[in-house]
N, C-alpha and C. Protein backbone atom coordinates (compact mmCIF):
# COMPACT_ATOMS: atom_id res chain seq x y z
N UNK A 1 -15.67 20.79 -5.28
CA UNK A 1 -14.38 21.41 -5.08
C UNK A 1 -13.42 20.39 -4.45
N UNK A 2 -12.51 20.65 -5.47
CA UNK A 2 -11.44 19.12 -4.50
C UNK A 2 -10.54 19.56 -3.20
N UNK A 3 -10.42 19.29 -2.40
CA UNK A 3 -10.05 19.20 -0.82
C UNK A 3 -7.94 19.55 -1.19
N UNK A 4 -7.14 20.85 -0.40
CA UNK A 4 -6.21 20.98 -0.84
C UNK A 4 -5.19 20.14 0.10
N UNK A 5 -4.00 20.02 0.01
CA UNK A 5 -3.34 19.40 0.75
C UNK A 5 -1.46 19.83 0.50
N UNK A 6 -0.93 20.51 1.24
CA UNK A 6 0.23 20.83 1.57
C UNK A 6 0.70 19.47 1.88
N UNK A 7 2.38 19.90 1.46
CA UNK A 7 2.95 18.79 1.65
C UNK A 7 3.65 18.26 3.06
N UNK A 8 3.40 19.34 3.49
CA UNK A 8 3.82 19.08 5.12
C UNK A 8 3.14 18.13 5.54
N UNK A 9 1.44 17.81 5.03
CA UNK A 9 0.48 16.96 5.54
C UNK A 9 1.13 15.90 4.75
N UNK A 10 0.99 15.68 3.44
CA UNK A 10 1.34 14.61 2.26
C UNK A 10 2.73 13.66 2.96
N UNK A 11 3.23 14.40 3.54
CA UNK A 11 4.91 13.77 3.94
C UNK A 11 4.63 12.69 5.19
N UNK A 12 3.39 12.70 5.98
CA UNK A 12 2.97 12.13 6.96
C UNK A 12 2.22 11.00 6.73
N UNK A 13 2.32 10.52 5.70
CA UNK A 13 1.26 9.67 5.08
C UNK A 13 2.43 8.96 3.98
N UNK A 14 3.68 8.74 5.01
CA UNK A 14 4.74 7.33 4.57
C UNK A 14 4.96 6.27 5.14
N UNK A 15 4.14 5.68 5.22
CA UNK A 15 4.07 4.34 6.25
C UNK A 15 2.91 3.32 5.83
N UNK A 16 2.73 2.20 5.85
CA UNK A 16 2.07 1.23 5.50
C UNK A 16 0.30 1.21 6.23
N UNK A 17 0.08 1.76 7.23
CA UNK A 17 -0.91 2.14 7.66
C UNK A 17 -1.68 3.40 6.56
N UNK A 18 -1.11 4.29 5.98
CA UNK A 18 -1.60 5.53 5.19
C UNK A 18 -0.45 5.94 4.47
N UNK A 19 -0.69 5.33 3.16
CA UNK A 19 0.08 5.90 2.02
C UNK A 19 -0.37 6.83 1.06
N UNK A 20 0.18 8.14 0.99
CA UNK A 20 -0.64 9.32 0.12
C UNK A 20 0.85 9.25 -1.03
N UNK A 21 0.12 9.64 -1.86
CA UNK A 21 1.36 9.91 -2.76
C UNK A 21 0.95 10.83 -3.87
N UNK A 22 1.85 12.08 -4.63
CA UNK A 22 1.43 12.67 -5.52
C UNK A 22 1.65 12.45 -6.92
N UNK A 23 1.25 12.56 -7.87
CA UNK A 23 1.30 12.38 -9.01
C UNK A 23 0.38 13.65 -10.14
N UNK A 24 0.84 14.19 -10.34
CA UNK A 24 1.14 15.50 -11.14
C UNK A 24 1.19 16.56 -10.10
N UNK A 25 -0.35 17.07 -10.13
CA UNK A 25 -0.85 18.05 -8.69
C UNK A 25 -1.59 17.56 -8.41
N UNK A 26 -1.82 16.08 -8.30
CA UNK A 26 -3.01 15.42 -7.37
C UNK A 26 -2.36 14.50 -6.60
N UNK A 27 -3.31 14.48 -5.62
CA UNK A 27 -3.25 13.60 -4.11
C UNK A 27 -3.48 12.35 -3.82
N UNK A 28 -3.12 11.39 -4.01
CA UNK A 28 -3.80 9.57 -3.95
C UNK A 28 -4.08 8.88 -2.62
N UNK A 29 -4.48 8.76 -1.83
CA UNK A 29 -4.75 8.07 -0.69
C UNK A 29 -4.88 6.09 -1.68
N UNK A 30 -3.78 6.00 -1.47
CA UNK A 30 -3.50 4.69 -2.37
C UNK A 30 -3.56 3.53 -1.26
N UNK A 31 -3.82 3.43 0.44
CA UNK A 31 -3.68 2.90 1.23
C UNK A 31 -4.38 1.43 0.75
N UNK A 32 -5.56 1.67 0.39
CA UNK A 32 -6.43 0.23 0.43
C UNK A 32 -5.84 -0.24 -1.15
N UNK A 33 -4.70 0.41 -1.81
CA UNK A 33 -4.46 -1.00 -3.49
C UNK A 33 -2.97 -1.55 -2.80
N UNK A 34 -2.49 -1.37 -2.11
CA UNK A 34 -1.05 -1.62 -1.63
C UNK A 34 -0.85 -3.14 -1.62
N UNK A 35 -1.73 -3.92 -1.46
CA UNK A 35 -1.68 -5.26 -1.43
C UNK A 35 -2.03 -5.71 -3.27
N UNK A 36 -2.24 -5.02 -3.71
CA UNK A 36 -3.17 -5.29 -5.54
C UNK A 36 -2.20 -4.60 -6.27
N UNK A 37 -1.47 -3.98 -5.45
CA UNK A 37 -0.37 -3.14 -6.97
C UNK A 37 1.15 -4.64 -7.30
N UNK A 38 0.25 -4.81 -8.99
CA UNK A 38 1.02 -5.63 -9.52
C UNK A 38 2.75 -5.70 -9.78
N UNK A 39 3.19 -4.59 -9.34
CA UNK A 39 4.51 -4.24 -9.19
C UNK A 39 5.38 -4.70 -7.40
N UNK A 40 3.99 -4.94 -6.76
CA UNK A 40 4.68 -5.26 -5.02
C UNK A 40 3.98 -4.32 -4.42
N UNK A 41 3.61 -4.33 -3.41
CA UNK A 41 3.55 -3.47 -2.38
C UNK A 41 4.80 -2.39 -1.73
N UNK A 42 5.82 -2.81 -1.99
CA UNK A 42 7.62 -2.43 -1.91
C UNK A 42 7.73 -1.32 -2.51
N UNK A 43 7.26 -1.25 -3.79
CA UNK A 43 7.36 -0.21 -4.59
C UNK A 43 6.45 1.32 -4.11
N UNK A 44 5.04 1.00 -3.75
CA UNK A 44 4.47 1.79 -3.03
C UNK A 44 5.10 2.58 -1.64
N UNK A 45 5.46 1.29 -1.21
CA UNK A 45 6.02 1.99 0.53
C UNK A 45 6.93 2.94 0.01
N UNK A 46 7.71 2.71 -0.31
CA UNK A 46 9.39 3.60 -1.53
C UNK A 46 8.91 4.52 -1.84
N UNK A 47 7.55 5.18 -1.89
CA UNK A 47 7.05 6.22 -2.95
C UNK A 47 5.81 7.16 -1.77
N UNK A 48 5.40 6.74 -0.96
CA UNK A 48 4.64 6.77 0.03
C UNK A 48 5.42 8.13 0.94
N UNK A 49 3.91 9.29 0.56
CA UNK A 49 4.34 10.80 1.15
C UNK A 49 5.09 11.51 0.46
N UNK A 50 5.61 10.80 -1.25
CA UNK A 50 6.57 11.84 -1.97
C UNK A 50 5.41 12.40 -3.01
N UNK A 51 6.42 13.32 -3.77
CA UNK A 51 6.06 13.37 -5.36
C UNK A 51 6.21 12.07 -6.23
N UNK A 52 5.74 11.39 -6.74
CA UNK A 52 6.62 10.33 -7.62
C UNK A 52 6.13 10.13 -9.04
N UNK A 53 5.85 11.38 -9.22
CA UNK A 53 5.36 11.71 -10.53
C UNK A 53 6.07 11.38 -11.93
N UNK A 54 7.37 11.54 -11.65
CA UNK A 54 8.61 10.71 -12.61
C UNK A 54 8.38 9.38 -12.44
N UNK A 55 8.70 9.01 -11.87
CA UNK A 55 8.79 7.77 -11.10
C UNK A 55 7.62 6.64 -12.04
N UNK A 56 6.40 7.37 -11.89
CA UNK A 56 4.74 7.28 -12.27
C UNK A 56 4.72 7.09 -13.64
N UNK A 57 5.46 8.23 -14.22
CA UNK A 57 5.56 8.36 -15.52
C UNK A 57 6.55 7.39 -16.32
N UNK A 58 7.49 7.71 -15.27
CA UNK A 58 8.39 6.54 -16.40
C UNK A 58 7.94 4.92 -16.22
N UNK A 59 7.26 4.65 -15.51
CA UNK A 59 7.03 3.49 -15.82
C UNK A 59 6.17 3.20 -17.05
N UNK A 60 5.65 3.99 -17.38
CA UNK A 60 4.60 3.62 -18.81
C UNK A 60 3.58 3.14 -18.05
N UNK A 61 2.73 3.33 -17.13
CA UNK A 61 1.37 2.45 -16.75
C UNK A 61 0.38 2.78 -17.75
N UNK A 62 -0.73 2.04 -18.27
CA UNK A 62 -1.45 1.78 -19.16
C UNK A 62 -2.48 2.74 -18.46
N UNK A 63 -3.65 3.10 -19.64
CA UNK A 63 -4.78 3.81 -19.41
C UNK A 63 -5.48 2.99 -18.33
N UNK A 64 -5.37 1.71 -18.34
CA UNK A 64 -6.35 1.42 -17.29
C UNK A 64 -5.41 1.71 -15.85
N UNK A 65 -4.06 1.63 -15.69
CA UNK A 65 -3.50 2.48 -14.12
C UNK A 65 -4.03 3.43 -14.28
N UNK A 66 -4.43 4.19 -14.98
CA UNK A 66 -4.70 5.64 -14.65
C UNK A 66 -6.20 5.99 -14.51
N UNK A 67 -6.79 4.83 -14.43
CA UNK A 67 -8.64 4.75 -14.36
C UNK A 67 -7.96 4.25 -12.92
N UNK A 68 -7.38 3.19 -12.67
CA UNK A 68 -7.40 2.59 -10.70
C UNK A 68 -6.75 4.10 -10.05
N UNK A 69 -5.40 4.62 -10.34
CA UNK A 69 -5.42 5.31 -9.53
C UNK A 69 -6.54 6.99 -9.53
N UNK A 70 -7.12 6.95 -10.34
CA UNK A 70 -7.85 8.40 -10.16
C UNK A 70 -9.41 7.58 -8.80
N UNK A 71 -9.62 6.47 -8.88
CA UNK A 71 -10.33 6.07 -7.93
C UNK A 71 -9.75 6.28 -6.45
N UNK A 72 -8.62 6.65 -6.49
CA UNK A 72 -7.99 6.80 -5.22
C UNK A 72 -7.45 8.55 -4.86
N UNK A 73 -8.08 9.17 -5.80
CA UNK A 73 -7.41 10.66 -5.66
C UNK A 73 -8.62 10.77 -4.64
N UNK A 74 -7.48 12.00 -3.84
CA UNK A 74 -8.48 12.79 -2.35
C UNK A 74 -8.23 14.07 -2.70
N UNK A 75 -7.07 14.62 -3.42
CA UNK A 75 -7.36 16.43 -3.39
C UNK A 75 -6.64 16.46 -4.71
N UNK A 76 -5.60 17.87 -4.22
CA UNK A 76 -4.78 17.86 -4.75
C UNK A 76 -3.91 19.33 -4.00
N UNK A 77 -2.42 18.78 -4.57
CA UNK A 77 -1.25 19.86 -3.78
C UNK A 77 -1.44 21.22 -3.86
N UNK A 78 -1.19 21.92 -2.93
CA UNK A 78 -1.75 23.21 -2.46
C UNK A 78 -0.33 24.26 -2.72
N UNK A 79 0.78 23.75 -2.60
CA UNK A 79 1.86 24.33 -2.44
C UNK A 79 2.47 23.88 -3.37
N UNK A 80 3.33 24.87 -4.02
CA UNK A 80 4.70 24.05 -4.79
C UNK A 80 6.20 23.45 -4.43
N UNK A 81 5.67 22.99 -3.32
CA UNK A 81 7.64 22.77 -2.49
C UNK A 81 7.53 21.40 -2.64
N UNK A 82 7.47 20.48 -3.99
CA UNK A 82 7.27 19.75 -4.01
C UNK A 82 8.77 18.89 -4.04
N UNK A 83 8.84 18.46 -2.91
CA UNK A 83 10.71 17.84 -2.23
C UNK A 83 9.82 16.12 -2.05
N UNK A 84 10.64 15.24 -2.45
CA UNK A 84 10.69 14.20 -1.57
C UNK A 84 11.59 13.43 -0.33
């Protein structure tokens, strides 16, 4: 059973120490690729505690982004007040 997570929690987890970020209705604890994401680390912090599911999407990332980040999913969103 995957572990739920409100965004009240998700919003606390914008800072370079613990970056969570959502992407559809799942949860990423993306903290340990922040130095390996081929786009910058910059781009992460910018996105760190939101939704950035657009964001995610419009970039076009290849099937293999989407094999690294499911290695980093921890739940998924519990609530729909999904604000950044």
């Amino acid at each position: 059973m995957s572990k739920k997570y409100s965004f009240k929690e998700i919003k606390k987890h914008d800072n370079e120490a613990s970056i969570w970020i959502v992407v559809g209705n799942n949860v990423y604890d993306i903290t340990r690729y922040l130095e390996q994401h081929p786009g910058g680390k910059e781009i992460l912090l910018d996105m760190a505690g939101t939704d950035c599911t657009a964001a995610y999407e419009s970039a076009y990332h290849t099937p293999v982004a989407d094999e690294i980040l499911e290695q980093y999913k921890i739940g998924e969103v519990v609530d729909e007040e999904k604000k950044n």
